[in-house]
Structures are given as structure tokens and as C-alpha cells.
PDB file of N, CA and C in Angstrom:
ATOM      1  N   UNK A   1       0.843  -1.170   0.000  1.00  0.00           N
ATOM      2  CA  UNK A   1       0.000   0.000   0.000  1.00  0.00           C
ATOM      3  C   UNK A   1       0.891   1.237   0.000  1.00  0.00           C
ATOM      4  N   UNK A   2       0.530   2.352  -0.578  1.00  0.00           N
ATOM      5  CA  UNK A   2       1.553   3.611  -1.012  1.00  0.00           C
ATOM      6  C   UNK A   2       0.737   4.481  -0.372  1.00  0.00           C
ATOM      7  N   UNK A   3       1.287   5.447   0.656  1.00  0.00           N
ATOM      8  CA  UNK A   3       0.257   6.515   1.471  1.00  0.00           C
ATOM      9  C   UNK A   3       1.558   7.447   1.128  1.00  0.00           C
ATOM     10  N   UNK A   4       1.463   8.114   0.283  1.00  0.00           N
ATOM     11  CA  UNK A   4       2.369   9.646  -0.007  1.00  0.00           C
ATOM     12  C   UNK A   4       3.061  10.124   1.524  1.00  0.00           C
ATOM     13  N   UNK A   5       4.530  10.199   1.912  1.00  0.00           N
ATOM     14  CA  UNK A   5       5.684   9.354   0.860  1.00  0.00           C
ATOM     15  C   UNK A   5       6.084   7.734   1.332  1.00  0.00           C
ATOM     16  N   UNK A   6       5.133   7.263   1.597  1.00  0.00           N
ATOM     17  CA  UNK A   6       5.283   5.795   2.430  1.00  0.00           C
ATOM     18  C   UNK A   6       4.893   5.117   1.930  1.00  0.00           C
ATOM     19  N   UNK A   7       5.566   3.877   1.681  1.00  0.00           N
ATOM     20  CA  UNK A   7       5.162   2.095   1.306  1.00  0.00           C
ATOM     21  C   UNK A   7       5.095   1.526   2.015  1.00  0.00           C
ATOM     22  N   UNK A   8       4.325   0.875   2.461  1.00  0.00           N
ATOM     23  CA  UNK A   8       3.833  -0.014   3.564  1.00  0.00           C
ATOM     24  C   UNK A   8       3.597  -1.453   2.674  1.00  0.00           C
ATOM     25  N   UNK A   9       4.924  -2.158   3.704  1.00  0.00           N
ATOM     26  CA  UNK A   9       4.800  -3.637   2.879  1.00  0.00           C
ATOM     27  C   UNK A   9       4.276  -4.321   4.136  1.00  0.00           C
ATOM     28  N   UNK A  10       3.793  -5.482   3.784  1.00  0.00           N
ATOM     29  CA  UNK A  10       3.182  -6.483   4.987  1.00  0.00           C
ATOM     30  C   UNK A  10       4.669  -7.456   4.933  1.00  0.00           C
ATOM     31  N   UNK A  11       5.569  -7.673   3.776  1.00  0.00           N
ATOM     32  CA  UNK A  11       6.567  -8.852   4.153  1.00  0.00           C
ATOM     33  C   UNK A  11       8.174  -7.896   4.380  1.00  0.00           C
ATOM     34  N   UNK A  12       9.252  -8.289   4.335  1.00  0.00           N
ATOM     35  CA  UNK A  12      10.229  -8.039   4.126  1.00  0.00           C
ATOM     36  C   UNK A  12      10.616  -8.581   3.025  1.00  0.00           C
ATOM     37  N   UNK A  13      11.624  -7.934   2.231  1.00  0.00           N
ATOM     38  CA  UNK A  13      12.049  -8.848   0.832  1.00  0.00           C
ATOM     39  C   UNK A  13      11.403  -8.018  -0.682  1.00  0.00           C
ATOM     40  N   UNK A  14      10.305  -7.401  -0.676  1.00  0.00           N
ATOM     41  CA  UNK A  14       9.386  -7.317  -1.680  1.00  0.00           C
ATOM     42  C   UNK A  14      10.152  -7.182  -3.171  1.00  0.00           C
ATOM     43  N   UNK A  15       9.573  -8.124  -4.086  1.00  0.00           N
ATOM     44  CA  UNK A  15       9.761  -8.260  -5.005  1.00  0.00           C
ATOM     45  C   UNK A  15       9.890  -6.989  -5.784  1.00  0.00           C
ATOM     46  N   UNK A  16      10.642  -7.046  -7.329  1.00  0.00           N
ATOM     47  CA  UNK A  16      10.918  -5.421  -7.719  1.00  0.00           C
ATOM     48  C   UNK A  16       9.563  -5.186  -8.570  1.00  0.00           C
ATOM     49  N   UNK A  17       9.211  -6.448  -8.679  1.00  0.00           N
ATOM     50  CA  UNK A  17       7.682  -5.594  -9.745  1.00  0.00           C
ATOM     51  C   UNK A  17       6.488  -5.333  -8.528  1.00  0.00           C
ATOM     52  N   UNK A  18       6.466  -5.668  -7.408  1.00  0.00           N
ATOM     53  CA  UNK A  18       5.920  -5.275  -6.127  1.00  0.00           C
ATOM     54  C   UNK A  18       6.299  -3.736  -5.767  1.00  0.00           C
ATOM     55  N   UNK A  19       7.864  -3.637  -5.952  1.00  0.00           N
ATOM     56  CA  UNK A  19       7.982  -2.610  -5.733  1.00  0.00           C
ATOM     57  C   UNK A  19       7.632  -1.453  -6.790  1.00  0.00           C
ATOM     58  N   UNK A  20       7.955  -1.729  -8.036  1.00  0.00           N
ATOM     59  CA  UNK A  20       7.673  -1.139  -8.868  1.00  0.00           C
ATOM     60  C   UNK A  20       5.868  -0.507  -9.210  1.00  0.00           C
ATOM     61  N   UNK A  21       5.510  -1.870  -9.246  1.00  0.00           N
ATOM     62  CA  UNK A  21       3.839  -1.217  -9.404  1.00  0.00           C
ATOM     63  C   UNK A  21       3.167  -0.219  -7.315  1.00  0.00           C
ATOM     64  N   UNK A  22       4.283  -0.071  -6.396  1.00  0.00           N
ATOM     65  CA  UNK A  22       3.894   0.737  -5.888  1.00  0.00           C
ATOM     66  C   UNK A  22       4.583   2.334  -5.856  1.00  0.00           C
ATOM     67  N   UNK A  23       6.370   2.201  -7.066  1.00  0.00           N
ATOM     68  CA  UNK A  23       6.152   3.356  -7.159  1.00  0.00           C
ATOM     69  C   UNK A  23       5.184   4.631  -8.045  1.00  0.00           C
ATOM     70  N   UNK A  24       4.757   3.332  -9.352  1.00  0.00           N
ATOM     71  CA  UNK A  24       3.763   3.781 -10.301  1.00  0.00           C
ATOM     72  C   UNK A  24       2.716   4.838  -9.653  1.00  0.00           C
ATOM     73  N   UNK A  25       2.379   4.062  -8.031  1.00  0.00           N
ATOM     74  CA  UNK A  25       1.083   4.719  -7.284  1.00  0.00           C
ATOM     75  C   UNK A  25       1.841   6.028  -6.585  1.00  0.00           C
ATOM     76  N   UNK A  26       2.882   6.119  -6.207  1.00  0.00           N
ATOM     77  CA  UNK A  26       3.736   7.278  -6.016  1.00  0.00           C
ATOM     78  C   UNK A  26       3.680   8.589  -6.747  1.00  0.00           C
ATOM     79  N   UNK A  27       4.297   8.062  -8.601  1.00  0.00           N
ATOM     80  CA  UNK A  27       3.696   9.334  -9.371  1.00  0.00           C
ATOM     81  C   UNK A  27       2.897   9.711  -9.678  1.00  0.00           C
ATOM     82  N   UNK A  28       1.512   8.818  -9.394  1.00  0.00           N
ATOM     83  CA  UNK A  28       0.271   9.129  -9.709  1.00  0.00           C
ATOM     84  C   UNK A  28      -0.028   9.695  -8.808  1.00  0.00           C
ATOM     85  N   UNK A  29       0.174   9.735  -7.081  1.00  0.00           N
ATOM     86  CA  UNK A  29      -0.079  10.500  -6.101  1.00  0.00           C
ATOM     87  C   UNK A  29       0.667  12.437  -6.428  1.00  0.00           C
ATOM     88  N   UNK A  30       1.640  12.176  -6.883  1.00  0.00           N
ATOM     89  CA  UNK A  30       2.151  13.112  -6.632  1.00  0.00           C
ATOM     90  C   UNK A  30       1.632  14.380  -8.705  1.00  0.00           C
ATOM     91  N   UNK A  31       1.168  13.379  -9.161  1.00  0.00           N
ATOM     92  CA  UNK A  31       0.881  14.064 -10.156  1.00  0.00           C
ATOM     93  C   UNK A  31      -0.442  14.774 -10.421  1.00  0.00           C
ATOM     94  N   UNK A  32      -1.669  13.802  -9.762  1.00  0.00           N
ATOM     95  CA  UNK A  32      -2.831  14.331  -9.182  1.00  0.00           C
ATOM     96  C   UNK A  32      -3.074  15.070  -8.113  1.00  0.00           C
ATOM     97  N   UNK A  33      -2.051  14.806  -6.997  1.00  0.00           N
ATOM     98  CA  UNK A  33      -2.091  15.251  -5.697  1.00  0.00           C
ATOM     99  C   UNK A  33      -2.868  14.462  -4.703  1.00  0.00           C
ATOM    100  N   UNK A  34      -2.286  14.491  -2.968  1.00  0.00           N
ATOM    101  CA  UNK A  34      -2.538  12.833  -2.488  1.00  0.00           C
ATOM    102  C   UNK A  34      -4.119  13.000  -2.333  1.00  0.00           C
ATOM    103  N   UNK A  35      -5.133  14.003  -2.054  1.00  0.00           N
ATOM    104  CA  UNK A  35      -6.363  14.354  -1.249  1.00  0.00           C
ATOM    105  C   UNK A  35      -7.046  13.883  -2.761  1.00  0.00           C
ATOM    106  N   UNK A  36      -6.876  14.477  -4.074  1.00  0.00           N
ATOM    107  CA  UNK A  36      -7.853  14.363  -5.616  1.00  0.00           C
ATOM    108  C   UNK A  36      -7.408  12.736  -5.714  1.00  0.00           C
ATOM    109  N   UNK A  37      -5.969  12.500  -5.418  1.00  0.00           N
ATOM    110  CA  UNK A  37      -5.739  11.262  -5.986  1.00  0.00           C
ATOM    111  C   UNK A  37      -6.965   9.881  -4.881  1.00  0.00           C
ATOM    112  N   UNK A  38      -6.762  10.457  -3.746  1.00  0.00           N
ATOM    113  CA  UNK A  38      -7.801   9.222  -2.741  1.00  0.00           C
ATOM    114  C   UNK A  38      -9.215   9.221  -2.976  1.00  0.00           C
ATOM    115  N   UNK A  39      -9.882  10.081  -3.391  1.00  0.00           N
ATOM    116  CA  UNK A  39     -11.186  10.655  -3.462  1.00  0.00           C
ATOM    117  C   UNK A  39     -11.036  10.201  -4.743  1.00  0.00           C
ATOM    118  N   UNK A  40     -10.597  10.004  -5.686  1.00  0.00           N
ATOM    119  CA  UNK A  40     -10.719   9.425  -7.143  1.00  0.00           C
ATOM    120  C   UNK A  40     -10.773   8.177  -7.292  1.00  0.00           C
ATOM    121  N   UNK A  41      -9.571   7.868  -6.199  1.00  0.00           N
ATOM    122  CA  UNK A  41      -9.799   6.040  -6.696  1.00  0.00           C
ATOM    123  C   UNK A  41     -10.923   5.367  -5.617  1.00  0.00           C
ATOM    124  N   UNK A  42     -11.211   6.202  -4.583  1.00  0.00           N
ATOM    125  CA  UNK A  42     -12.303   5.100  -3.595  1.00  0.00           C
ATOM    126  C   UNK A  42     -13.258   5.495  -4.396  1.00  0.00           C
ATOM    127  N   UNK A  43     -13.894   6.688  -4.842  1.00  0.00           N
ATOM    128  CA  UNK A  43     -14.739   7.123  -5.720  1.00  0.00           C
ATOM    129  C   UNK A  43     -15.652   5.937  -7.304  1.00  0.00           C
ATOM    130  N   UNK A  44     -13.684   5.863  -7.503  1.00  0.00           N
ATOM    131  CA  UNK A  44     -14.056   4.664  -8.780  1.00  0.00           C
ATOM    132  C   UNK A  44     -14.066   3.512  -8.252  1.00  0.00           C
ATOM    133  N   UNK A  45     -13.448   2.780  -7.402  1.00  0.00           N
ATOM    134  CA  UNK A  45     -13.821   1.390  -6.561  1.00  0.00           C
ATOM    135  C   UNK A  45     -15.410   1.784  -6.098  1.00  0.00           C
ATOM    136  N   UNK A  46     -16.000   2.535  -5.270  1.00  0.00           N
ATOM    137  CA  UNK A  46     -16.950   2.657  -5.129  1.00  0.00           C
ATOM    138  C   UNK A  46     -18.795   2.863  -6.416  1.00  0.00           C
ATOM    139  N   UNK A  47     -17.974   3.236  -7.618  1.00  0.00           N
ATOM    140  CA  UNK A  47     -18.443   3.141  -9.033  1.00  0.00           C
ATOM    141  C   UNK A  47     -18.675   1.846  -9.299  1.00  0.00           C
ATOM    142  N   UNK A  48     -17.452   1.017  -9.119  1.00  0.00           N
ATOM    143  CA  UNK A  48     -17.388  -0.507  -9.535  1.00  0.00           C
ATOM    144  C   UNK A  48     -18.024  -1.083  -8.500  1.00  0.00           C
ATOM    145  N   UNK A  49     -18.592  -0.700  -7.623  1.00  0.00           N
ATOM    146  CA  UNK A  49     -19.100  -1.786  -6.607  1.00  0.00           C
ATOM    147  C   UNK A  49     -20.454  -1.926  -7.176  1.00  0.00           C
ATOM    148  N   UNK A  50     -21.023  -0.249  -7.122  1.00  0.00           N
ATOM    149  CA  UNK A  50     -22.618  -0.080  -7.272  1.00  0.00           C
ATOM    150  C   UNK A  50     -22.968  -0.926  -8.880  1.00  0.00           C
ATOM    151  N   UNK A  51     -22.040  -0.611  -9.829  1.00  0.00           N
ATOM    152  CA  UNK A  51     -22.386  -1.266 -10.924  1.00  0.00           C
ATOM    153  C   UNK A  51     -21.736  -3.386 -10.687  1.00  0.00           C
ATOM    154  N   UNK A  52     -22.038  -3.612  -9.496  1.00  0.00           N
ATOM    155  CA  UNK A  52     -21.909  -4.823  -9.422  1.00  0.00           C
ATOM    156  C   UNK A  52     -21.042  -6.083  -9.555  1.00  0.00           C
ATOM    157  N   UNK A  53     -20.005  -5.123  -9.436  1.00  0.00           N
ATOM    158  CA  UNK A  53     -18.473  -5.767  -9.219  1.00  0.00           C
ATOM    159  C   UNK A  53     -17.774  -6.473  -8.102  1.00  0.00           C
ATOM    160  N   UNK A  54     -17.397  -7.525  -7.338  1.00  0.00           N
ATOM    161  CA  UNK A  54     -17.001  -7.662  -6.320  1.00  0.00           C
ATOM    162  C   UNK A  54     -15.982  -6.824  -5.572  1.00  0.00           C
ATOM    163  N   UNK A  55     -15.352  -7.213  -4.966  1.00  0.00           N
ATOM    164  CA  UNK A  55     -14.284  -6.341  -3.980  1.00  0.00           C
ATOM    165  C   UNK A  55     -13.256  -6.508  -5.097  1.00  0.00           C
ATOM    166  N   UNK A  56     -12.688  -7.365  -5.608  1.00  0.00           N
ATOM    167  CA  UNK A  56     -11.210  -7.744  -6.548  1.00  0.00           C
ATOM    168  C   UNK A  56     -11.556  -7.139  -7.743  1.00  0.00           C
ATOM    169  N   UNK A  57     -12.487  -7.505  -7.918  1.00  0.00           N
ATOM    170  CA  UNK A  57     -12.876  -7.092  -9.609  1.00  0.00           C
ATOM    171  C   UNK A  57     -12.913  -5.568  -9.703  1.00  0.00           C
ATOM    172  N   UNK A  58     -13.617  -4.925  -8.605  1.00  0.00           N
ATOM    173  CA  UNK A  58     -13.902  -3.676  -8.533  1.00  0.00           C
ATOM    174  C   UNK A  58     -12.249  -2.942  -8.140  1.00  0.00           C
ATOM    175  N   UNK A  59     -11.250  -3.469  -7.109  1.00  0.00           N
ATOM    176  CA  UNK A  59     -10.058  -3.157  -7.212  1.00  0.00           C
ATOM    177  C   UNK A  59      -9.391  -3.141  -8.505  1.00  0.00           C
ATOM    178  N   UNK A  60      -9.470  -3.953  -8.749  1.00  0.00           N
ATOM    179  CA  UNK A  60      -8.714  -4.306 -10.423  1.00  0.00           C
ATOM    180  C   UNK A  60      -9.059  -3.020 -11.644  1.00  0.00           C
ATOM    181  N   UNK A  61     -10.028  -2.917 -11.116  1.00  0.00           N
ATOM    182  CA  UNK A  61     -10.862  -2.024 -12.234  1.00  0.00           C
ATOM    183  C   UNK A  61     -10.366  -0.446 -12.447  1.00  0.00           C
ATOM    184  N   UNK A  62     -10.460  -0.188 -11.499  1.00  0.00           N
ATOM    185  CA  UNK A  62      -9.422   1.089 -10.898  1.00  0.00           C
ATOM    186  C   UNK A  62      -8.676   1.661 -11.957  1.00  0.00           C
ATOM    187  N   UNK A  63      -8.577   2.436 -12.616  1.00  0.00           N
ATOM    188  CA  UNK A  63      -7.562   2.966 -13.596  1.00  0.00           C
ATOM    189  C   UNK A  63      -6.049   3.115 -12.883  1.00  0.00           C
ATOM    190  N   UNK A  64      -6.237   3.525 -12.053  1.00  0.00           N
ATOM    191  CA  UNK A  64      -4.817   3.844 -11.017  1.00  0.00           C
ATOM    192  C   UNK A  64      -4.354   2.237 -11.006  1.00  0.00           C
ATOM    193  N   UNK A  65      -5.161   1.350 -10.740  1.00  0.00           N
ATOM    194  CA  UNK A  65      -4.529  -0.306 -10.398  1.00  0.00           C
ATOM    195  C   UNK A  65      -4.270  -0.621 -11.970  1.00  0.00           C
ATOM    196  N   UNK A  66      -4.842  -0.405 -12.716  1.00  0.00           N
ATOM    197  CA  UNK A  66      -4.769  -0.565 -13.783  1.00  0.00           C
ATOM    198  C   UNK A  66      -3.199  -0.623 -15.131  1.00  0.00           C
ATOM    199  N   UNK A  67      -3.116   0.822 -14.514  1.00  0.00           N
ATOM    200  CA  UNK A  67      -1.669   1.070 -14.808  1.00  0.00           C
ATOM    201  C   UNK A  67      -0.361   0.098 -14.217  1.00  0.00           C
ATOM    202  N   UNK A  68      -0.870   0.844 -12.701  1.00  0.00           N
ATOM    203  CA  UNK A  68      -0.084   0.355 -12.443  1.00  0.00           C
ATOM    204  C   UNK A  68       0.119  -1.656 -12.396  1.00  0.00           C
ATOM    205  N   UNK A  69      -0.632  -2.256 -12.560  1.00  0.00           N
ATOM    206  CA  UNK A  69      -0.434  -3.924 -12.939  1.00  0.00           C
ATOM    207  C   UNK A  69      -0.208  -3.950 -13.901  1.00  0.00           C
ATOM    208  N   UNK A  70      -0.359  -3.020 -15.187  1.00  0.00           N
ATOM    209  CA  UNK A  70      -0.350  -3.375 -16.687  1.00  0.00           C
ATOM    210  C   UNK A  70       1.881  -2.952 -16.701  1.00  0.00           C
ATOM    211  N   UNK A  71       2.405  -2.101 -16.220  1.00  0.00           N
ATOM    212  CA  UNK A  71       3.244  -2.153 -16.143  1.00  0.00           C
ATOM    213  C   UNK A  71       4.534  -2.286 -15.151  1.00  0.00           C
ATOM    214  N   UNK A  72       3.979  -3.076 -13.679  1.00  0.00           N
ATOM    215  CA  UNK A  72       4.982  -3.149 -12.981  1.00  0.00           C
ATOM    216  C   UNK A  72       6.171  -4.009 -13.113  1.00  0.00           C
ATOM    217  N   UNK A  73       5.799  -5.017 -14.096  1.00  0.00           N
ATOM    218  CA  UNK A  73       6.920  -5.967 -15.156  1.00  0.00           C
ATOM    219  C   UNK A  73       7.676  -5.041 -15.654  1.00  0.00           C
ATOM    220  N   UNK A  74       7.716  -3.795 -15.616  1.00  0.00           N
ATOM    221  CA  UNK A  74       8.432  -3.134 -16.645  1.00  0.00           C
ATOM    222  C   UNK A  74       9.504  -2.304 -15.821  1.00  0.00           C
ATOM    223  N   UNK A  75      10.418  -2.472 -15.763  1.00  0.00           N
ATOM    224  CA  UNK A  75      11.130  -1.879 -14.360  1.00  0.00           C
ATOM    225  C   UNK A  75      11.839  -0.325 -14.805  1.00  0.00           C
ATOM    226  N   UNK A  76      11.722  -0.276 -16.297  1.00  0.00           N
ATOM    227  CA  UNK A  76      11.977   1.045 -16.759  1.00  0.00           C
ATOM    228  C   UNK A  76      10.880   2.268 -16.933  1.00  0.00           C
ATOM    229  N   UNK A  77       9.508   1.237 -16.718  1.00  0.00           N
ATOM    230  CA  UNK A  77       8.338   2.017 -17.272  1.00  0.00           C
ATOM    231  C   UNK A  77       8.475   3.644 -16.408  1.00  0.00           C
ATOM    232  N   UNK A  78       8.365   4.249 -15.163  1.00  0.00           N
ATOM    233  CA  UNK A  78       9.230   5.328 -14.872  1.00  0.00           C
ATOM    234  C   UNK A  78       9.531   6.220 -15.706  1.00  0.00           C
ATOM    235  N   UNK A  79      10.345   5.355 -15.946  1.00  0.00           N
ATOM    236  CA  UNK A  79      11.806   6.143 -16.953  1.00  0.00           C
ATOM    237  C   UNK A  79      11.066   7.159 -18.263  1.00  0.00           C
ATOM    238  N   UNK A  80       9.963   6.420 -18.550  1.00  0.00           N
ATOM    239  CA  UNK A  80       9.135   6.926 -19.817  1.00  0.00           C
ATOM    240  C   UNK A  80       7.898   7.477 -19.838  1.00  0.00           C
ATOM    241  N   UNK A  81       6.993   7.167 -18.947  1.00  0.00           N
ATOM    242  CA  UNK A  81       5.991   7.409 -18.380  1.00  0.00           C
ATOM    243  C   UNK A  81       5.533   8.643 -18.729  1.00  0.00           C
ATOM    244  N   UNK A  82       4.087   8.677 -19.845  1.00  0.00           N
ATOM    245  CA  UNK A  82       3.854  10.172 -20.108  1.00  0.00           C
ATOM    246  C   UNK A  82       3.153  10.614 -18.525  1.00  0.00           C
ATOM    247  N   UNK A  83       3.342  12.122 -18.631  1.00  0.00           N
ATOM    248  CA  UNK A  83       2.316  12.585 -17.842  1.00  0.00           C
ATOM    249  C   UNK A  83       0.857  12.236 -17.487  1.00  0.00           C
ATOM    250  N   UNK A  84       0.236  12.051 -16.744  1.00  0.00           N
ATOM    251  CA  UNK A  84      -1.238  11.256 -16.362  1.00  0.00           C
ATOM    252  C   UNK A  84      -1.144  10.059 -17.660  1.00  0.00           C
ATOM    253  N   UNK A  85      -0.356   9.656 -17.060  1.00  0.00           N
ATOM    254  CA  UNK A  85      -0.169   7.860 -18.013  1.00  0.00           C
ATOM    255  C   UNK A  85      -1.901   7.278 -17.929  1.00  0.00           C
ATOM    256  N   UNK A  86      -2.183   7.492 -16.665  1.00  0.00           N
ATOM    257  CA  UNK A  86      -3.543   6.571 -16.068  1.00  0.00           C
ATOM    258  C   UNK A  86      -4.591   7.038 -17.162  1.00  0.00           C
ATOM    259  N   UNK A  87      -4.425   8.145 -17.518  1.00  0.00           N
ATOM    260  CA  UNK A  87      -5.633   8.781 -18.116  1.00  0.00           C
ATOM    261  C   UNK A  87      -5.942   8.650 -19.614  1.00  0.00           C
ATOM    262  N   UNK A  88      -4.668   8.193 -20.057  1.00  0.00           N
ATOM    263  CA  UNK A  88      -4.395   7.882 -22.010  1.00  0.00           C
ATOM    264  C   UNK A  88      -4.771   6.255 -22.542  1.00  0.00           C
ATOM    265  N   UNK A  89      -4.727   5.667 -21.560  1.00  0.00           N
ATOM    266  CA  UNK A  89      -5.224   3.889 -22.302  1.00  0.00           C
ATOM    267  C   UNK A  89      -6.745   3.836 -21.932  1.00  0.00           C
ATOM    268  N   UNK A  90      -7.144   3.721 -23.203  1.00  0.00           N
ATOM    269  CA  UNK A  90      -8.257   3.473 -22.720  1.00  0.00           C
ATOM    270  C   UNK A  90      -8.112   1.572 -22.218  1.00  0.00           C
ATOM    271  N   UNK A  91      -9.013   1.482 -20.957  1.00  0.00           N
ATOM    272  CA  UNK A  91      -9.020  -0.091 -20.729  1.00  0.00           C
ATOM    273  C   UNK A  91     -10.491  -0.399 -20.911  1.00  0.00           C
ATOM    274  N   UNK A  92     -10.203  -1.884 -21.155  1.00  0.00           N
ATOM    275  CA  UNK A  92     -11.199  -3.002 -20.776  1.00  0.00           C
ATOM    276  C   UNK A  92     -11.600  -3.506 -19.483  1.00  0.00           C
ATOM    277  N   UNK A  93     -12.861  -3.409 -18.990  1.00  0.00           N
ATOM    278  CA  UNK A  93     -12.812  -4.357 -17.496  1.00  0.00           C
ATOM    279  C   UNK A  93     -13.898  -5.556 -17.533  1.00  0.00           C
TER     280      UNK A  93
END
């Protein structure tokens, strides 16, 4: 879990695409800002619930989770990352 400027892991050890898909949530905090960025994503988890999504599905769904799972394999993604990345793919859920 990423709470602006903190990662909070439950293990020791964490893997780099673990780590990676929580700095993804880092620049997205810091590019939206942390108060628009929390109110956006419980907002859209809360979207995905009412339209009948479970708890995972409705996490998953998340544009913010989105990104960031679609590229935490990518250990350069960072490096390239347009501005509001979250906001340019359109996805499927």
C-alpha cells in the first residue's frame, strides 16, 4: 500500500515488480495530488461496486490499479511514463 511518501509492505524482501507497481502509485499520487488522488480512486472502486463488481474485480478495475499492474513488469516504465499515463489507455474491465 503507497500513502504519499510511504510504502507499507506487509513482508520483508518485496519483489521489484511489487515494488515497482507501488512506485507507479507514487507518481500518480504526486501528479494528481494525495487528497484528488484518494477521493478518485475510492470514488471509482466505489463506481465498480454499485455497478456490481465484487471487492477484486472492482479493485482491479481502478484505472490507477490498472496502470499500475499493466506495467509493474516493466522496471523502466518510470523512466518513460507520459504525464497522467492513467488517463491515455483506454481499458477493458
Amino acid at each position: 500500500m503507497t500513502i504519499w511518501p510511504f510504502v507499507l509492505l506487509r513482508k520483508p524482501n518485496p519483489s521489484a515488480q511489487l515494488l515497482n507497481h507501488e512506485r507507479i502509485h507514487l507518481r500518480q499520487q504526486l501528479e494528481l495530488g494525495i487528497v484528488p488522488f484518494y477521493l478518485w480512486y475510492f470514488g471509482e472502486y466505489g463506481y465498480w461496486r454499485l455497478r456490481g463488481m465484487d471487492h477484486y474485480r472492482a479493485y482491479r478495475a481502478i484505472r490507477f490499479e490498472r496502470e499500475a499492474f499493466d506495467n509493474e513488469e516493466n522496471l523502466a516504465y518510470l523512466n518513460k511514463r507520459p504525464f497522467w499515463a492513467f488517463l491515455k489507455k483506454r481499458y477493458q474491465v
